[in-house]
Structure formats: C-alpha cells, structure tokens
Protein backbone atom coordinates (compact mmCIF):
# COMPACT_ATOMS: atom_id res chain seq x y z
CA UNK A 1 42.27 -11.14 25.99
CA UNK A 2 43.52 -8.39 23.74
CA UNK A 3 40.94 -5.47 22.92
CA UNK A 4 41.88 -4.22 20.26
CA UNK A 5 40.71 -0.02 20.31
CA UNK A 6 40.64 0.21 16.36
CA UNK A 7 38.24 -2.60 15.55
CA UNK A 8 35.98 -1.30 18.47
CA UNK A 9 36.16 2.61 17.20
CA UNK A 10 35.09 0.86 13.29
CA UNK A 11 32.42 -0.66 14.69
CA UNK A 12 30.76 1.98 16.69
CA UNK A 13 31.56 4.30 13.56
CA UNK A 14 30.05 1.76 11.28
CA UNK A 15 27.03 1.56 13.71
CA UNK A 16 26.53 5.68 13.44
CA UNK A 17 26.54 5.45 10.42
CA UNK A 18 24.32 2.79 10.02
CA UNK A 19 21.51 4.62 12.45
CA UNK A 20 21.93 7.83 10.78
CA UNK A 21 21.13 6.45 7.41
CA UNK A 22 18.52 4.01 8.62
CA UNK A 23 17.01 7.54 10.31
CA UNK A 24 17.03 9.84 7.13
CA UNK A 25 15.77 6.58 4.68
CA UNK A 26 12.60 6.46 7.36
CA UNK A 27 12.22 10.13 7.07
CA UNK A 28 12.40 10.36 3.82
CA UNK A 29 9.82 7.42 3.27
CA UNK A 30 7.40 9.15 5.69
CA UNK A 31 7.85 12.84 3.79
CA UNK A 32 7.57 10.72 0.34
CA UNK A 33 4.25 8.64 1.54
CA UNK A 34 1.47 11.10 1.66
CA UNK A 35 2.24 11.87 -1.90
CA UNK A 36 2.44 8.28 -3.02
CA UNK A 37 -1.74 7.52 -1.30
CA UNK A 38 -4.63 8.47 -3.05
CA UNK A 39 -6.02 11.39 -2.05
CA UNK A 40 -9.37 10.00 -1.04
CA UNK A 41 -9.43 6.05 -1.51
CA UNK A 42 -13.57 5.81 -1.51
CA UNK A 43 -14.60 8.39 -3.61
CA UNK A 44 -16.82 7.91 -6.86
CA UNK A 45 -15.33 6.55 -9.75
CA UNK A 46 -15.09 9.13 -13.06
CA UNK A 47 -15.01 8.55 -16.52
CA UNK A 48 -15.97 5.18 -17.79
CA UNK A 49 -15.92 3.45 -14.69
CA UNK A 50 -18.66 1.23 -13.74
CA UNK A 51 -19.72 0.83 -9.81
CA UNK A 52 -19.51 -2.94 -9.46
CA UNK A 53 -22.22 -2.74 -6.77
CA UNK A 54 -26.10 -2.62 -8.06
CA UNK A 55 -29.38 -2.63 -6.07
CA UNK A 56 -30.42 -5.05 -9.06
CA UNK A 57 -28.70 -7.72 -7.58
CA UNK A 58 -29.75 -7.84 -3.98
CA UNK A 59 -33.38 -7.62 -5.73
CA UNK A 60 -32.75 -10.77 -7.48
CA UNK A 61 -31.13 -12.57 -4.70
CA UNK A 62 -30.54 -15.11 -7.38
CA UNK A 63 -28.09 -17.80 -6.87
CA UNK A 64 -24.40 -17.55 -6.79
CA UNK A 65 -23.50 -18.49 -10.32
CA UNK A 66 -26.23 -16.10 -11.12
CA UNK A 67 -24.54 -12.96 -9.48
CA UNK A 68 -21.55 -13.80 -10.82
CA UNK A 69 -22.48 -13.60 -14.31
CA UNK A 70 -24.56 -10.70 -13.26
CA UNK A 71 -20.86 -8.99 -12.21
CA UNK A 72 -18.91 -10.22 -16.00
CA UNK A 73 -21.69 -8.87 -17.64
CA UNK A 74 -22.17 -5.91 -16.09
CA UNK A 75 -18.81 -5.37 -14.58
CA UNK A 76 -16.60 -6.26 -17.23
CA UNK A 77 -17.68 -3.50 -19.64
C-alpha cells in the first residue's frame, strides 16, 4: 500500500479549512442572533392591534363554534 503524502497534506488542509470556516459562520450567527429576536416577545401589542384574548369569552363559555366566531369577529378587525 502506497501512501501517498500529498493527498494526505490536501486533506488535512481541506479539513482546516473546513473547521475554521464552520467556526467563524457559528460565530458570526451567534453575534448576528440577538439582533435578529424581538426584544421582548410578550409584551403588549401597539397601534391597532387587537388582544385576541377577552374575559367575554370565558364568561360565555359558549360552545366551540361559538368562540370561534367570537375570535373572526372580534379578532379579525
């Protein structure tokens, strides 16, 4: 069996380099990420945003179908 020096020194070169950019893409993700998230995921809507949840509907306690057109109507404005 012939081992052939070249092919071996391509291939652990190819594999450095492979790490190494494998390394800076996940560092790069993880620097890019925080900026990407909402700032604070459950916070009050603003503007003309409607909170889909209403006390009106756990006073009903109607049936399904009932809730759901409860949520178009009032959701969907």
């Amino acid at each position: 069996m012939i081992i052939s020096f070249r092919k071996w020194k391509e291939r652990l070169r190819f594999l450095a380099w492979f790490i190494t950019l494998t390394c800076v893409l996940y560092y790069v993700m993880s620097w890019i990420s925080p900026w990407l998230e909402p700032s604070s995921k459950y916070k009050e809507p603003s503007g003309k945003s409607v909170k889909v949840f209403h006390e009106q509907v756990l006073a009903n306690e109607g049936t399904f179908s009932e809730r759901l057109r409860f949520f178009y109507w009032f959701g969907g404005e």
